[in-house]
PDB file of N, CA and C in Angstrom:
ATOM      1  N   UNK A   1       0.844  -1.162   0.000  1.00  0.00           N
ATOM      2  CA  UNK A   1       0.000   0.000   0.000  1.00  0.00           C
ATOM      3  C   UNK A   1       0.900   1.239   0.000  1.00  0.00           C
ATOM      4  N   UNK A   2       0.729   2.301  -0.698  1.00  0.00           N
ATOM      5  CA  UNK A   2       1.399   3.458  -0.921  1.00  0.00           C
ATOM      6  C   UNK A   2       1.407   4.132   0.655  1.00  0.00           C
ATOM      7  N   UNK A   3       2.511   4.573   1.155  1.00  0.00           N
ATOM      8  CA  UNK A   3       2.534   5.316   2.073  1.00  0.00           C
ATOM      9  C   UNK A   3       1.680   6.478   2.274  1.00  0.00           C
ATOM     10  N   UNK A   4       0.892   7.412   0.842  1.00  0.00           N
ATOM     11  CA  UNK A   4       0.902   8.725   0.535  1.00  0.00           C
ATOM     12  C   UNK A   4      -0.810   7.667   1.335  1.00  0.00           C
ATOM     13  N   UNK A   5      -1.489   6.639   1.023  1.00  0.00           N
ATOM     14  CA  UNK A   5      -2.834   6.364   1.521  1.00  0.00           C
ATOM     15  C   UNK A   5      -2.846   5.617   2.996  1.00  0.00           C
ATOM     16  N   UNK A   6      -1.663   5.806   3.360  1.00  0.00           N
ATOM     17  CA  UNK A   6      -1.736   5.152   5.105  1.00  0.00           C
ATOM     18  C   UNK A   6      -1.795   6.538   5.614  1.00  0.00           C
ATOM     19  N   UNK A   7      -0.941   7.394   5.511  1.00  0.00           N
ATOM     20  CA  UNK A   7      -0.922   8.670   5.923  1.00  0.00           C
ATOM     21  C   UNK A   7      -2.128   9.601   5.436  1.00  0.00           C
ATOM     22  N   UNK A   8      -2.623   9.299   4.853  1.00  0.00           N
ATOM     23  CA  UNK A   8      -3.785  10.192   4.793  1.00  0.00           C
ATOM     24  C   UNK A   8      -5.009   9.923   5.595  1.00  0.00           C
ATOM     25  N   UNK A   9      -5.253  11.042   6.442  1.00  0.00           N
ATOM     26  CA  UNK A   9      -6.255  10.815   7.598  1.00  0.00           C
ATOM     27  C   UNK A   9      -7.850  10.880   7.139  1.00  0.00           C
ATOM     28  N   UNK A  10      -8.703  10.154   7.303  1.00  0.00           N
ATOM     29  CA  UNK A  10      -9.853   9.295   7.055  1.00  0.00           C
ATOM     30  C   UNK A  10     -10.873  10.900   7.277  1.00  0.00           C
ATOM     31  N   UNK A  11     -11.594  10.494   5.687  1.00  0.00           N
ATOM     32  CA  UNK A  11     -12.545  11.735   5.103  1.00  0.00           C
ATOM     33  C   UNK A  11     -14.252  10.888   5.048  1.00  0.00           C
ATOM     34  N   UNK A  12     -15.125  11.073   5.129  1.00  0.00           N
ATOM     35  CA  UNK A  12     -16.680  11.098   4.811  1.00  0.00           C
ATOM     36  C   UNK A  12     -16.614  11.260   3.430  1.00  0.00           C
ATOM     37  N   UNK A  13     -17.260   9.974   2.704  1.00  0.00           N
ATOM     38  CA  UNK A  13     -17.303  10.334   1.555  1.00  0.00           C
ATOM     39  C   UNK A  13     -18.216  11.273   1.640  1.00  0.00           C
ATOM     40  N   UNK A  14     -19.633  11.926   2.033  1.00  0.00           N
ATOM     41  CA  UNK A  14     -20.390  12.916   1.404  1.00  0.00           C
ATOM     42  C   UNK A  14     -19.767  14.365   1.741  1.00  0.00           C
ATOM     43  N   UNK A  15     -18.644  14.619   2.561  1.00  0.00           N
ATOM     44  CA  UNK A  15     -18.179  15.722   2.513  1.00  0.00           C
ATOM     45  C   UNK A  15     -16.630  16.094   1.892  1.00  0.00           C
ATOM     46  N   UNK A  16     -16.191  15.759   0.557  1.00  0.00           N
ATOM     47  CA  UNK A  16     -14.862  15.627  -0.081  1.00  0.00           C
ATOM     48  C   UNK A  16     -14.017  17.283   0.627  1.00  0.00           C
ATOM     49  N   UNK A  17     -12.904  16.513   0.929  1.00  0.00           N
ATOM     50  CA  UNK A  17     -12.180  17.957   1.606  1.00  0.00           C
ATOM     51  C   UNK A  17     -12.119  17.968   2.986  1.00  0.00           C
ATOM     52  N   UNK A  18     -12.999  16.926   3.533  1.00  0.00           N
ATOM     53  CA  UNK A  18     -12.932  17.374   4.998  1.00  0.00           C
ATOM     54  C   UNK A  18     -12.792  16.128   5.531  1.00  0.00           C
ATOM     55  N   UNK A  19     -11.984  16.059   6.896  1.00  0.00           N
ATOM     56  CA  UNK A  19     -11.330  14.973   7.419  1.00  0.00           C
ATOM     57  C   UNK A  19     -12.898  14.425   8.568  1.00  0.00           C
ATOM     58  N   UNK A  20     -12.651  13.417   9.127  1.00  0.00           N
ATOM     59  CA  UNK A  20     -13.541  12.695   9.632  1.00  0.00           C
ATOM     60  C   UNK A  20     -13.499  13.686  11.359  1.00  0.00           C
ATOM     61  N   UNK A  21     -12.147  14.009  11.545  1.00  0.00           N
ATOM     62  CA  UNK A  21     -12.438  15.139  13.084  1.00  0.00           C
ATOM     63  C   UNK A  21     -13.043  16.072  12.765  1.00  0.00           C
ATOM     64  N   UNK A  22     -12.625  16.908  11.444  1.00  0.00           N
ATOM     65  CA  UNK A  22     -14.089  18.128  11.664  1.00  0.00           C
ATOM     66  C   UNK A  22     -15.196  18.317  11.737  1.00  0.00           C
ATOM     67  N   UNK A  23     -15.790  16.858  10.856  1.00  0.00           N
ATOM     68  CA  UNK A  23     -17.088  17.196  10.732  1.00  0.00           C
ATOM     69  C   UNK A  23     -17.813  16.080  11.681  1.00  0.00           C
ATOM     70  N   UNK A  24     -16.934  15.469  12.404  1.00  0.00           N
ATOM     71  CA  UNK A  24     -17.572  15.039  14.092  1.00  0.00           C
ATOM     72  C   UNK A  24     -17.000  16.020  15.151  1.00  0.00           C
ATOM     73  N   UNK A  25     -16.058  16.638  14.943  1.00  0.00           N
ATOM     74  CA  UNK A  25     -16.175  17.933  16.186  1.00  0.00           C
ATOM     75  C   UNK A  25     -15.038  17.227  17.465  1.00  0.00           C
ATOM     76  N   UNK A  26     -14.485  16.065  17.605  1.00  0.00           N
ATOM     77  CA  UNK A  26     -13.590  15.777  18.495  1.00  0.00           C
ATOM     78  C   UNK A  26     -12.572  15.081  17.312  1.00  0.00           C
ATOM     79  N   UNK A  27     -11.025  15.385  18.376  1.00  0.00           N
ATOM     80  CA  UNK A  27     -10.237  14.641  18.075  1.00  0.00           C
ATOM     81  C   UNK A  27     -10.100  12.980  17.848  1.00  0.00           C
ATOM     82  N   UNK A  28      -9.429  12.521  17.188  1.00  0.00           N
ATOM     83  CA  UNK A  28      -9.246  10.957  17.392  1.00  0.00           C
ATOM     84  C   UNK A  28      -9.077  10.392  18.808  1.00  0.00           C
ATOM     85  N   UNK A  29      -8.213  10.822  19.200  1.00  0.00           N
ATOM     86  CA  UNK A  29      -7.863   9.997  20.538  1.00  0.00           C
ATOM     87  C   UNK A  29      -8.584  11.016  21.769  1.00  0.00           C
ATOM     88  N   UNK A  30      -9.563  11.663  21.540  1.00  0.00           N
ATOM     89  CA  UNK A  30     -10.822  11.350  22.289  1.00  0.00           C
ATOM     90  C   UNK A  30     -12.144  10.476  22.472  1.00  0.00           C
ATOM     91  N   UNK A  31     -12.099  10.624  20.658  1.00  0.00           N
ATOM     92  CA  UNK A  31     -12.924   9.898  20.390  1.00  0.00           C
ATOM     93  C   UNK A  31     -13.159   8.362  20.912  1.00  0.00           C
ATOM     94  N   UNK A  32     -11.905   8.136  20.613  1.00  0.00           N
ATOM     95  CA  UNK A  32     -11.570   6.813  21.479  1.00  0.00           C
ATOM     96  C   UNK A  32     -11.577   6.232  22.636  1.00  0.00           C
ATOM     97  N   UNK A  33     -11.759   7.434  23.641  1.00  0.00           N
ATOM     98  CA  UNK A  33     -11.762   7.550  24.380  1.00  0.00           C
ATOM     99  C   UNK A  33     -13.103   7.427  25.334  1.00  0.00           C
ATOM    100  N   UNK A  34     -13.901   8.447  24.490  1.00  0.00           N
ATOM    101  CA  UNK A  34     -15.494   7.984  24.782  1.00  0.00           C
ATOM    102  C   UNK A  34     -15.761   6.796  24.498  1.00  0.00           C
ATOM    103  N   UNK A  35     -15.520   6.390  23.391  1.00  0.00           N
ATOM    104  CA  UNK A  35     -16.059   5.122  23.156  1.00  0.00           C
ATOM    105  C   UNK A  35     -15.738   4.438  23.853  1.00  0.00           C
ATOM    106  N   UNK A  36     -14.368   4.417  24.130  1.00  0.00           N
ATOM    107  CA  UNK A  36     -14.068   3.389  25.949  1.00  0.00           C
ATOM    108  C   UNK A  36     -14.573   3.167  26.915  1.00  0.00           C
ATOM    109  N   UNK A  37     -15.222   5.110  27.342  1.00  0.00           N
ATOM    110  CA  UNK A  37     -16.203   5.130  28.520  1.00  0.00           C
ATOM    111  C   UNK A  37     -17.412   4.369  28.384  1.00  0.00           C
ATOM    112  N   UNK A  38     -17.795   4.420  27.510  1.00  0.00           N
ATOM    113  CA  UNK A  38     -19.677   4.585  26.803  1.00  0.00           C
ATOM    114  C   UNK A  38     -19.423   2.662  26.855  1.00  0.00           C
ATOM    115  N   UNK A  39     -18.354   2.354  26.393  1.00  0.00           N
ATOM    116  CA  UNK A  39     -18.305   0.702  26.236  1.00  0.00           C
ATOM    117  C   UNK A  39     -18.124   0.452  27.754  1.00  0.00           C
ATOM    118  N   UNK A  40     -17.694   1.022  28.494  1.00  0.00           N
ATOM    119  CA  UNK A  40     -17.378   0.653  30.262  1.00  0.00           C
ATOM    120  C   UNK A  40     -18.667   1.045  31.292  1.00  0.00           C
ATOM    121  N   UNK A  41     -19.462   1.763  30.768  1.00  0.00           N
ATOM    122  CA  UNK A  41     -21.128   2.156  31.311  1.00  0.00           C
ATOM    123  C   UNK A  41     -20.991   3.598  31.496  1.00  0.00           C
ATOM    124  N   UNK A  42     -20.042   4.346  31.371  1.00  0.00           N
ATOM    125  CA  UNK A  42     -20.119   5.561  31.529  1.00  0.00           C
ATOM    126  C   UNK A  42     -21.274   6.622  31.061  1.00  0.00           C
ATOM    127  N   UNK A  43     -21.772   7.287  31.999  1.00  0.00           N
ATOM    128  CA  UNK A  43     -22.662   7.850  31.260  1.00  0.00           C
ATOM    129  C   UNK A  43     -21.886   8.981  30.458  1.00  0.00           C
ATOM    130  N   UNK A  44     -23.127   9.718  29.680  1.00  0.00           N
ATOM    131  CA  UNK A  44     -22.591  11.055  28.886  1.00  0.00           C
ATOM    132  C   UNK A  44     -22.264  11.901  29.762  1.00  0.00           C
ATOM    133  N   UNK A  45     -22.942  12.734  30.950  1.00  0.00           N
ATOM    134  CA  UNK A  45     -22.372  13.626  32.048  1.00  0.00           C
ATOM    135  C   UNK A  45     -20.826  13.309  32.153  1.00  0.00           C
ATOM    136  N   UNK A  46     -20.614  12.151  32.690  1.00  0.00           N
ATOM    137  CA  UNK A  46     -19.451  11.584  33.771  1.00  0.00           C
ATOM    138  C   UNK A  46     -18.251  11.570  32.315  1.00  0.00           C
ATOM    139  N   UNK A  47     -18.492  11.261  31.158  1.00  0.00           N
ATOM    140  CA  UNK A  47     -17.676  10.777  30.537  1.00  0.00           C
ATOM    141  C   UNK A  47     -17.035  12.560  29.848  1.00  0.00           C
ATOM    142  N   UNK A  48     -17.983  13.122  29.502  1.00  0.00           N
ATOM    143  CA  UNK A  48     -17.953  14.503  29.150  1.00  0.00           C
ATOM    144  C   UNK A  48     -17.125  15.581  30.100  1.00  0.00           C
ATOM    145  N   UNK A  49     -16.959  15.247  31.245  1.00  0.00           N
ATOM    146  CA  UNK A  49     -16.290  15.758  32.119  1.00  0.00           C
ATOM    147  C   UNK A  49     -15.418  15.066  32.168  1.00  0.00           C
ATOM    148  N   UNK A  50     -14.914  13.937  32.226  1.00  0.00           N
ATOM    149  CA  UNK A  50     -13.802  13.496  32.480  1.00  0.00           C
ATOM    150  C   UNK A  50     -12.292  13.782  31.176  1.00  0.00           C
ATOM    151  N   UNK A  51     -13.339  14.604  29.937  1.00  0.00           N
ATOM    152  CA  UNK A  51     -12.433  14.548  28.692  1.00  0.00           C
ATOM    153  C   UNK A  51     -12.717  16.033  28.271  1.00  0.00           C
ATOM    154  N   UNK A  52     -13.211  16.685  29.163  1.00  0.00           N
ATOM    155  CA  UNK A  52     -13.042  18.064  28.652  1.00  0.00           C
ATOM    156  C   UNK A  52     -14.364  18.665  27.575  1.00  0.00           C
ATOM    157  N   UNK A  53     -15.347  17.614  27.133  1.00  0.00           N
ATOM    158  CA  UNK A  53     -16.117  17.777  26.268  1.00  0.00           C
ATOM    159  C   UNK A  53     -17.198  18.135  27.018  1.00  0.00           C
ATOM    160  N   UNK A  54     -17.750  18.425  25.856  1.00  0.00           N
ATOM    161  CA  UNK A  54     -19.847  18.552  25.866  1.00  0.00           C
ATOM    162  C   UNK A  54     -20.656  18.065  26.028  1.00  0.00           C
ATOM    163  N   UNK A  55     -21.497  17.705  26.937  1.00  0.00           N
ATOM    164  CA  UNK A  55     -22.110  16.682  26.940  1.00  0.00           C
ATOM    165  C   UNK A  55     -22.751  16.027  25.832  1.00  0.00           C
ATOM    166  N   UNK A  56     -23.233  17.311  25.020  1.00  0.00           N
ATOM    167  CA  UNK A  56     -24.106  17.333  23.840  1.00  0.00           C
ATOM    168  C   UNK A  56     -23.238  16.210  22.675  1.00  0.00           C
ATOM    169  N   UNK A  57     -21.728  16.412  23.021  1.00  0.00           N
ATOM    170  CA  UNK A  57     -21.085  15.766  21.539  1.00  0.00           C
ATOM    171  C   UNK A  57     -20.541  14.659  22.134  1.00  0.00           C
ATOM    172  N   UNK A  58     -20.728  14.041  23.534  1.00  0.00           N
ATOM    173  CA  UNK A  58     -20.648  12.719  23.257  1.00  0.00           C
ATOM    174  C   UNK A  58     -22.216  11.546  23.562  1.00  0.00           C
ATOM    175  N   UNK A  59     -23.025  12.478  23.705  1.00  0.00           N
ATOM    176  CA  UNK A  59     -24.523  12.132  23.416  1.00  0.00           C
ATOM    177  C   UNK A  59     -24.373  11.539  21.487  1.00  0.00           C
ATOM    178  N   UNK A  60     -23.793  12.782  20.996  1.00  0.00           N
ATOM    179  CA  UNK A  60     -23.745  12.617  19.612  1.00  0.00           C
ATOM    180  C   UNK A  60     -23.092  11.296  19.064  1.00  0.00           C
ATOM    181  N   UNK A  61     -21.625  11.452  19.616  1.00  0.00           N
ATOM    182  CA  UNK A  61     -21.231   9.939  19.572  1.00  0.00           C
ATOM    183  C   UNK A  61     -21.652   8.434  20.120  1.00  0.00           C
ATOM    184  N   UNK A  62     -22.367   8.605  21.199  1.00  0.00           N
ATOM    185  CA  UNK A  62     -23.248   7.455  21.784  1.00  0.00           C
ATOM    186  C   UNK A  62     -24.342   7.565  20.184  1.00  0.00           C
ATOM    187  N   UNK A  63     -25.157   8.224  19.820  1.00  0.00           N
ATOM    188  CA  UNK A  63     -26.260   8.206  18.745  1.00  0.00           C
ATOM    189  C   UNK A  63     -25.343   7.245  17.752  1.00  0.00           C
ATOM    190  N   UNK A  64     -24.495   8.276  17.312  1.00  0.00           N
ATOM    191  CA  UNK A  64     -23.596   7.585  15.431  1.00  0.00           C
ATOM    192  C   UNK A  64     -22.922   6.182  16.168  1.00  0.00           C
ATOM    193  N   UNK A  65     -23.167   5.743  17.509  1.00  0.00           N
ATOM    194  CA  UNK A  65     -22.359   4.004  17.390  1.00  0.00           C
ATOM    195  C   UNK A  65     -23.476   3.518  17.766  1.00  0.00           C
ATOM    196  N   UNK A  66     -24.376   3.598  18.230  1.00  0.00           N
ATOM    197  CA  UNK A  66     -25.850   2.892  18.102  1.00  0.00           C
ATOM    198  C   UNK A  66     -26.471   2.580  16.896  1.00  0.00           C
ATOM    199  N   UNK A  67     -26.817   3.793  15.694  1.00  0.00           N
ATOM    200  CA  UNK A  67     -26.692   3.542  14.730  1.00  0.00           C
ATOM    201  C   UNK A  67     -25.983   2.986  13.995  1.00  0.00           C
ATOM    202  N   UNK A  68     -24.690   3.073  14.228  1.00  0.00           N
ATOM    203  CA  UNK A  68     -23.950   2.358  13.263  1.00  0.00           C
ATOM    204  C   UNK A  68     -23.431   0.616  13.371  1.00  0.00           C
ATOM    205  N   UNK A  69     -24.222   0.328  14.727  1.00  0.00           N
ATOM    206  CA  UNK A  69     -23.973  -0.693  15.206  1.00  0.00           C
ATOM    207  C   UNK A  69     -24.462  -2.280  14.668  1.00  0.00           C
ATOM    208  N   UNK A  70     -25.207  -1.886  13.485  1.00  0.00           N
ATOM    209  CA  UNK A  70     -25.348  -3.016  12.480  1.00  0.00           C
ATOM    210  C   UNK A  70     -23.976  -3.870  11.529  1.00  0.00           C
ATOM    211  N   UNK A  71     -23.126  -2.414  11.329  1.00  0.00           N
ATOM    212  CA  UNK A  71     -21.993  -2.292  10.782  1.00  0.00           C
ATOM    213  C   UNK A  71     -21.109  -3.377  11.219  1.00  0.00           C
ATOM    214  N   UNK A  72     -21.068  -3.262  12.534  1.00  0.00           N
ATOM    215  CA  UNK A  72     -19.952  -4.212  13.339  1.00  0.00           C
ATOM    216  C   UNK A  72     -20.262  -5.779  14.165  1.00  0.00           C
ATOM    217  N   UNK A  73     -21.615  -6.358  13.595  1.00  0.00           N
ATOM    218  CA  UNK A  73     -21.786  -7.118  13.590  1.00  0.00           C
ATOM    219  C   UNK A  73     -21.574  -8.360  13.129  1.00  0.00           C
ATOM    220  N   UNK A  74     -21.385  -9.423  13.133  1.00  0.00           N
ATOM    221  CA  UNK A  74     -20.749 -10.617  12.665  1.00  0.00           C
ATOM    222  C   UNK A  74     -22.192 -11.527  12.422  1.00  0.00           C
ATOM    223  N   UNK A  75     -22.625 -11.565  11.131  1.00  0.00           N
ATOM    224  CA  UNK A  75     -23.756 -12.309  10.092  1.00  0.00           C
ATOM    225  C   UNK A  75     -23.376 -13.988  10.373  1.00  0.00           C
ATOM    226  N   UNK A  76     -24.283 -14.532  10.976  1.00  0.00           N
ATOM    227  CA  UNK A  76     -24.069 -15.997  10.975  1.00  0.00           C
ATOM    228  C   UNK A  76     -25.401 -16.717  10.013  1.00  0.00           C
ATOM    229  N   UNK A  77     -25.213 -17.453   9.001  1.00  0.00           N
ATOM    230  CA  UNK A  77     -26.218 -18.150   7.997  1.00  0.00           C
ATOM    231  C   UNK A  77     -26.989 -18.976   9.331  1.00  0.00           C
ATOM    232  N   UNK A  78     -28.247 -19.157   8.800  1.00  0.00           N
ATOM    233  CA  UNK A  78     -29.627 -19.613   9.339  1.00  0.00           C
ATOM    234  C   UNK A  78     -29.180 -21.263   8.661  1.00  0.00           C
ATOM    235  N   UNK A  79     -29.543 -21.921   9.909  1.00  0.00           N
ATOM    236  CA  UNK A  79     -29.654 -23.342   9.570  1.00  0.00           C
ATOM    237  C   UNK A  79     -28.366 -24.206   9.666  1.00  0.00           C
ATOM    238  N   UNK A  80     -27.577 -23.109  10.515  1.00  0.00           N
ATOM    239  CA  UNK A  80     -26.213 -24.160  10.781  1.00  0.00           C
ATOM    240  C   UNK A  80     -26.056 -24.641  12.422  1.00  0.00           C
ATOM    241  N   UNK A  81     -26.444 -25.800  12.345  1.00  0.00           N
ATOM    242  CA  UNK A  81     -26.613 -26.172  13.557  1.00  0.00           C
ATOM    243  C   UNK A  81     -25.274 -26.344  15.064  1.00  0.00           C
ATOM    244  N   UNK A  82     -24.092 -25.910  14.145  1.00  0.00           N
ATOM    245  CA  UNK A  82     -23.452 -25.309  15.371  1.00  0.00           C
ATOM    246  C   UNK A  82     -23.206 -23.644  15.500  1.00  0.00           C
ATOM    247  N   UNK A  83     -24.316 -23.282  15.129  1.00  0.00           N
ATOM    248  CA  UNK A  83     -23.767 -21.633  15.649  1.00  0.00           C
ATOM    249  C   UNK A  83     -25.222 -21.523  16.365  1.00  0.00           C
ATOM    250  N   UNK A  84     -25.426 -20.170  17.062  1.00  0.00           N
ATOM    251  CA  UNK A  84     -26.281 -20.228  17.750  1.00  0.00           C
ATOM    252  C   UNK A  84     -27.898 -20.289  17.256  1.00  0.00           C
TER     253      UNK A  84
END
């Protein structure tokens, strides 16, 4: 893989030009960060304070991984009698 596409930091296709932190409003390694909390039971208050944020924008990020949570699912075929 070309170095010039590892180094290039991850864009939305419907917004060409703009990186994936601006137009969610936190850094990466916050982001990550919530998602740590939010995966550990943290609420939005507790987690929002603990990272300097808004409550409002990691409400936002709890929404876009709920939704998007079809995405990261693992599809098992119907009718195979060793999966669940």
């Amino acid at each position: 893989m070309p170095e010039r596409i590892i180094e290039k930091p991850p864009s939305p296709d419907v917004l060409p030009g703009i990186v994936d932190e601006e137009a969610l409003g936190i850094p990466y390694e916050k982001l990550d960060l919530v998602l740590s909390a939010l995966e550990e039971g943290w609420d939005g208050k507790r987690t929002a304070e603990a990272l300097g944020l808004e409550e409002g924008d990691v409400e936002k990020v709890k929404l876009m991984s709920e939704r998007s949570e079809h995405m990261r699912r693992v599809l098992m075929p119907h009718g195979r009698e060793d999966g669940p």
